[in-house]
Protein backbone atom coordinates (compact mmCIF):
# COMPACT_ATOMS: atom_id res chain seq x y z
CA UNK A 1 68.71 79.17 -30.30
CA UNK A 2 67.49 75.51 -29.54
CA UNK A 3 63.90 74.88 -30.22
CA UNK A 4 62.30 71.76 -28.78
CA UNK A 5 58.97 70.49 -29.73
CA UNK A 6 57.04 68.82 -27.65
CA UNK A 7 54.42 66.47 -28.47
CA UNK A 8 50.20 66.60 -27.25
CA UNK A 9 50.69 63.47 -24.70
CA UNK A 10 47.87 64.23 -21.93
CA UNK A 11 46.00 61.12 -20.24
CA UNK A 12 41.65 60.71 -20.08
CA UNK A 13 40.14 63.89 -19.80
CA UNK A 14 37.20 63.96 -16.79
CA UNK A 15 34.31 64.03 -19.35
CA UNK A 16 36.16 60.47 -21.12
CA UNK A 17 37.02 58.97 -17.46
CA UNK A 18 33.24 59.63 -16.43
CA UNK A 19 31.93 57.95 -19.39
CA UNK A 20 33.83 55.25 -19.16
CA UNK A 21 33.31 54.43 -15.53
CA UNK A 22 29.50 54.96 -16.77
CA UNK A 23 29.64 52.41 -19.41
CA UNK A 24 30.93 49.74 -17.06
CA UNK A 25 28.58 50.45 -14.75
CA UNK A 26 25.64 49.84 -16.89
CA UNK A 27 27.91 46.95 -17.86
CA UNK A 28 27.75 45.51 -14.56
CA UNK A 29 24.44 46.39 -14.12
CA UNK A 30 22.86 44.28 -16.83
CA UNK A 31 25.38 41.60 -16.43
CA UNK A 32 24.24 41.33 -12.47
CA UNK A 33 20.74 41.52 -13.64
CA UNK A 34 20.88 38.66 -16.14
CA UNK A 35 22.55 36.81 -13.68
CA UNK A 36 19.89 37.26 -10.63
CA UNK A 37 17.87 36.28 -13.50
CA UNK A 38 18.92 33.22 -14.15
CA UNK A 39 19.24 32.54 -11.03
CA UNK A 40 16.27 32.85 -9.69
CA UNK A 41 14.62 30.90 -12.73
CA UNK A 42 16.83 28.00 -11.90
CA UNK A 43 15.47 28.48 -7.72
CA UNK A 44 11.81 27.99 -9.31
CA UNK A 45 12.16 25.25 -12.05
CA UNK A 46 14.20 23.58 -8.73
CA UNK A 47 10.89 24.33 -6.09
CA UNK A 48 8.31 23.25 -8.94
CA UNK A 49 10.23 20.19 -9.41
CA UNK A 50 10.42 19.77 -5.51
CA UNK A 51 6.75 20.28 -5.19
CA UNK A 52 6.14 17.77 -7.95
CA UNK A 53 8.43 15.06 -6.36
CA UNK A 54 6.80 16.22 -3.25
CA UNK A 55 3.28 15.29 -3.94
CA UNK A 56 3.85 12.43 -6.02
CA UNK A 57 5.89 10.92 -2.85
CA UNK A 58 2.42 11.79 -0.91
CA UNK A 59 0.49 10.38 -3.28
CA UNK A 60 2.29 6.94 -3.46
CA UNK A 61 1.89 6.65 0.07
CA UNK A 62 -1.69 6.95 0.20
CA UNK A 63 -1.83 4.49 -2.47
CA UNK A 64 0.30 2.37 -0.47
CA UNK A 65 -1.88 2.37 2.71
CA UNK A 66 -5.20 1.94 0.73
CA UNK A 67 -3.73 -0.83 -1.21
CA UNK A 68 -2.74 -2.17 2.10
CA UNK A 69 -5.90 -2.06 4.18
CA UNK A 70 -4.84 0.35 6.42
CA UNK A 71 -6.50 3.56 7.17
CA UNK A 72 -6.08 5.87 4.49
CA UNK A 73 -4.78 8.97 6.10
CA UNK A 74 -2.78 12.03 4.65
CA UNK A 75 -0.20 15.03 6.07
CA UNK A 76 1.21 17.80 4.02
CA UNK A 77 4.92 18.44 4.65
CA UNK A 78 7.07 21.41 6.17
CA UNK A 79 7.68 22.61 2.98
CA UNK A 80 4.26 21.67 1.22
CA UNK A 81 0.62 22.53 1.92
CA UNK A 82 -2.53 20.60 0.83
CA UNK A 83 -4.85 23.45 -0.52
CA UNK A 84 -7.60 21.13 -2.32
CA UNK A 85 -8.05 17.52 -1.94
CA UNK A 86 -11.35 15.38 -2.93
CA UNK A 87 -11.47 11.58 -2.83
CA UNK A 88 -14.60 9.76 -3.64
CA UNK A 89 -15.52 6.58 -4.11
CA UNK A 90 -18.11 6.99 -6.86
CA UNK A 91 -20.40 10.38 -7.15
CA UNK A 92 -20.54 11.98 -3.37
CA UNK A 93 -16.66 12.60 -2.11
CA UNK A 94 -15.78 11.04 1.36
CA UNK A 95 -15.70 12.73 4.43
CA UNK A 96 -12.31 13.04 6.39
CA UNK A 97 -12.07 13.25 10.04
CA UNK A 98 -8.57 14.51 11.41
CA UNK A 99 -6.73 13.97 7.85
CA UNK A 100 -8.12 10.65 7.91
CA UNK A 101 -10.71 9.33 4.95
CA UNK A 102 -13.64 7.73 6.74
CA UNK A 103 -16.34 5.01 4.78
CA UNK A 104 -14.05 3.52 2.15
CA UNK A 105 -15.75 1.05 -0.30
CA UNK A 106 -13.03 -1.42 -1.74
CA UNK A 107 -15.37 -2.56 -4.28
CA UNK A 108 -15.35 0.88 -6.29
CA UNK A 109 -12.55 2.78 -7.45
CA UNK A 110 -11.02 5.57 -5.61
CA UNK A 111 -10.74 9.17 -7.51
CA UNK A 112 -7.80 11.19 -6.02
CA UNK A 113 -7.80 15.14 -7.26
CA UNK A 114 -5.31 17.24 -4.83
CA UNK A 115 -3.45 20.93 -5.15
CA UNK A 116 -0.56 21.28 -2.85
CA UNK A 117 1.45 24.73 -2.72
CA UNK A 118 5.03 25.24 -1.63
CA UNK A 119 6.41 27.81 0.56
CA UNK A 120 7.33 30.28 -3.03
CA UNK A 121 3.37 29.76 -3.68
CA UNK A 122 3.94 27.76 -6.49
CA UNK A 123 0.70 24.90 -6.90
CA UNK A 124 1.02 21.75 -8.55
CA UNK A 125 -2.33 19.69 -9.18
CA UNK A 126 -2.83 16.07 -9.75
CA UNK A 127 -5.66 13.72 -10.64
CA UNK A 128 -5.26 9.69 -10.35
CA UNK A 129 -7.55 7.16 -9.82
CA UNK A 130 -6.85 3.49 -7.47
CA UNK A 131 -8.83 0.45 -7.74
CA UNK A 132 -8.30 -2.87 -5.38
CA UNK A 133 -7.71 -5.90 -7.33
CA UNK A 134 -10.68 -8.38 -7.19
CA UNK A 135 -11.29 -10.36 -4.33
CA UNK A 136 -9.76 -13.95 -4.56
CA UNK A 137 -10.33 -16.73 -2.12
CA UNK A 138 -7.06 -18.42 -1.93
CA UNK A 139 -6.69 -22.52 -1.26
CA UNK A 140 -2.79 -23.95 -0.99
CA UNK A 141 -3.82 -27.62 -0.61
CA UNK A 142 -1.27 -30.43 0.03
CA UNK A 143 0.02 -32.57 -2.69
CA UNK A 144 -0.92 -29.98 -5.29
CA UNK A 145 2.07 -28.92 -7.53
CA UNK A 146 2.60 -25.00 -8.04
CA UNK A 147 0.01 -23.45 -10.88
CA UNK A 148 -1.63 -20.09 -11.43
CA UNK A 149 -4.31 -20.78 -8.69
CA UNK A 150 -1.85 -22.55 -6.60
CA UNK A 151 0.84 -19.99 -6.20
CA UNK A 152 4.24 -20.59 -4.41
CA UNK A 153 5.33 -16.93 -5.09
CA UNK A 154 2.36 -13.54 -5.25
CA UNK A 155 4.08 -10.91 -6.94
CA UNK A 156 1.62 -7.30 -6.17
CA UNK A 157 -0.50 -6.35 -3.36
CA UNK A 158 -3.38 -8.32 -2.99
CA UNK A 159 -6.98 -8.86 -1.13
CA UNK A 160 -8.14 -11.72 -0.41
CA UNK A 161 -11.92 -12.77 0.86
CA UNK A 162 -10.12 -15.67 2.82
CA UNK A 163 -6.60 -17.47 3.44
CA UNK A 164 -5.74 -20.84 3.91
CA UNK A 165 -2.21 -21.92 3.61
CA UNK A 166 -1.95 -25.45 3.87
CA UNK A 167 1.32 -27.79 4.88
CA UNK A 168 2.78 -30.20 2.46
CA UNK A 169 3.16 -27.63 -1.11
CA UNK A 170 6.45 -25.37 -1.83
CA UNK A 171 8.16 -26.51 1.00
CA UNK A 172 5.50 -25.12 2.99
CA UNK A 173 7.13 -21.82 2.24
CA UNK A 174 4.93 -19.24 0.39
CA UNK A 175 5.91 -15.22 -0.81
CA UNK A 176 3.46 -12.12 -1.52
CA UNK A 177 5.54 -9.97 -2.86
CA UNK A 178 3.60 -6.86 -2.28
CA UNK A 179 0.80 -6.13 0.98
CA UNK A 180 -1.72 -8.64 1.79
CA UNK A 181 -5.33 -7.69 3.17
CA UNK A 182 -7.35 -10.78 4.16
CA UNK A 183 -11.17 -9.97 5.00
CA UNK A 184 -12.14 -12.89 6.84
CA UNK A 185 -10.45 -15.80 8.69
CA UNK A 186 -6.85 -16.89 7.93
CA UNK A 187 -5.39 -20.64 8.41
CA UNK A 188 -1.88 -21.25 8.55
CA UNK A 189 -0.86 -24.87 9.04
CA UNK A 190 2.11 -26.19 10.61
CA UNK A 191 5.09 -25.33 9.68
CA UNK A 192 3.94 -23.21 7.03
CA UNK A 193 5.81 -20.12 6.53
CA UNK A 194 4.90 -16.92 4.88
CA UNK A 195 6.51 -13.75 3.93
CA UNK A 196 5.47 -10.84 2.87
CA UNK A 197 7.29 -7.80 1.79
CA UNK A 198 4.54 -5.38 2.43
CA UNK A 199 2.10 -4.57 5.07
CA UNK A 200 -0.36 -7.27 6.62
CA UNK A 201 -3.95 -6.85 7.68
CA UNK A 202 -6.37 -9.33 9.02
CA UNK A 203 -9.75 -7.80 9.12
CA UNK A 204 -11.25 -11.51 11.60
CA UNK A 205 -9.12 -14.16 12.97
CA UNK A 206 -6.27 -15.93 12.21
CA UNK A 207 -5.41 -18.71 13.26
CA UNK A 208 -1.64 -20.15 12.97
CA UNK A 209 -0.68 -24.01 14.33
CA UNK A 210 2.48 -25.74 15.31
CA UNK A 211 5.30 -23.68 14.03
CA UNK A 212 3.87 -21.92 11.86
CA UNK A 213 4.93 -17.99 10.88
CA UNK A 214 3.63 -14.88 9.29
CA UNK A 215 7.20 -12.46 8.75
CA UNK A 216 6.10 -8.80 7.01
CA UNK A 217 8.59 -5.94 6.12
CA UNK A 218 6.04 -4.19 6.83
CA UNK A 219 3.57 -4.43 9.96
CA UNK A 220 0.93 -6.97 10.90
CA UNK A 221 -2.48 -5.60 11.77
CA UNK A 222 -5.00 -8.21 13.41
CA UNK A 223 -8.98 -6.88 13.65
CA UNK A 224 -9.66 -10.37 15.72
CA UNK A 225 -7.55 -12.54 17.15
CA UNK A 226 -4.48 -13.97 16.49
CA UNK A 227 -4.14 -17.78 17.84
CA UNK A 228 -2.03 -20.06 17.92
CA UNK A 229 -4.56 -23.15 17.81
CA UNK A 230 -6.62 -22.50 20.26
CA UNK A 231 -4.73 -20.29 22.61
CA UNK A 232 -4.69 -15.76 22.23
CA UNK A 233 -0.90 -15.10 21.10
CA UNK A 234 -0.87 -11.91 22.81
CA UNK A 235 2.93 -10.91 22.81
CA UNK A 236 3.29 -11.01 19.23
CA UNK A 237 6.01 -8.94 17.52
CA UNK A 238 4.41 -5.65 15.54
CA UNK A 239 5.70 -7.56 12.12
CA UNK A 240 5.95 -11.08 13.14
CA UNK A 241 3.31 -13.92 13.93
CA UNK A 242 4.36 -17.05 14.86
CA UNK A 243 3.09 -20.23 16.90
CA UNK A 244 5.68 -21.81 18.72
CA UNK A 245 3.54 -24.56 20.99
CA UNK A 246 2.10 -27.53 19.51
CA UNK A 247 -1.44 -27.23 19.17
């Protein structure tokens, strides 16, 4: 008689397969978990740094148009909402009339303190403070050569009490590398030339003669009148002023 013996060689039991499959299940769980975490803390450092770039963007470009002379106005974005702002210039804020700051005073600083919120309800708050540069009256006489008070080449923005650029000095060409703001009248002589890389704005006259030419990268805002010697140049180009007729 042949005996055979056979050896114990059953698979997973139900009780072992269940744990198992229970195991990687909590497995998956926690690694999912940790993973929506980290996601989602990457989505929110990304929006607060969004909202940061967002306002600071906001805030350079009211800097820019006070800087500028032009009217100091301010919109909130698709993805950002202004949800405190207060400007003054001195004790008592300013009022604003359709997101536009009424009753500046150049002559005193201006306190910016603003809360935007993004669309996750995250705020970001910032406080900064602008001030003008001090009023200058500018003389470019001929024969002069180029010194500090005599300048060829303005590097910043700039406001000026009054402007007179006068022929015969740098090549009659002159640069303000930055916006200009003039308060009162403006003389350009002929064939003087002057570019700006900024904004322009001409709160009274200003009066350009034979060939002469105010370029801007910006655009040219004229309170008065722009002439060109004694004649209204009336089809003047938004960023370009120039006298063409001899005068």
């Amino acid at each position: 008689m042949n005996f055979r013996q056979y050896k114990n060689e059953h698979g997973m039991t139900l009780v072992e397969l269940l744990a198992a499959l229970s195991l990687f299940i909590i497995v998956i769980t926690l690694s999912s978990t940790l993973v929506m975490e980290m996601f989602n803390n990457q989505k929110e450092a990304s929006e607060n740094i969004s909202l940061k770039q967002d306002t600071n963007v906001l805030i350079n470009t009211m800097r820019g148009k006070y800087l500028s002379g032009d009217e100091l106005c301010f919109n909130g974005k698709d993805n950002l909402t202004i949800t405190h702002l207060t400007i003054s210039n001195g004790e008592e804020p300013l009022k604003t009339i359709n997101h536009c700051v009424k009753n500046l005073d150049y002559n005193k600083p201006l306190s910016v303190k603003i809360t935007t919120t993004n669309n996750s309800g995250n705020n970001f708050s910032l406080e900064t403070t602008w001030n003008h540069k001090d009023d200058h009256d500018l003389y470019i006489d001929a024969g002069k050569e180029e010194s500090e008070n005599v300048p060829c080449k303005f590097r910043g923005s700039i406001v000026l009490d009054k402007l007179i650029l006068k022929k015969g000095n740098c090549n009659n060409y002159y640069e303000i590398i930055g916006s200009l703001v003039v308060r009162n009248n403006t003389i350009v002589e002929e064939n003087v030339k002057l570019k700006i890389s900024g904004a322009a704005h001409f709160n009274k006259n200003i009066n350009l003669y034979n060939k002469a030419k105010v370029i801007t990268s910006g655009s040219i805002q004229v309170d008065g009148k722009a002439l060109c010697g004694n004649q209204e140049i009336r089809d003047h180009k938004k960023s370009t002023l120039q006298c063409k007729k001899k005068t």
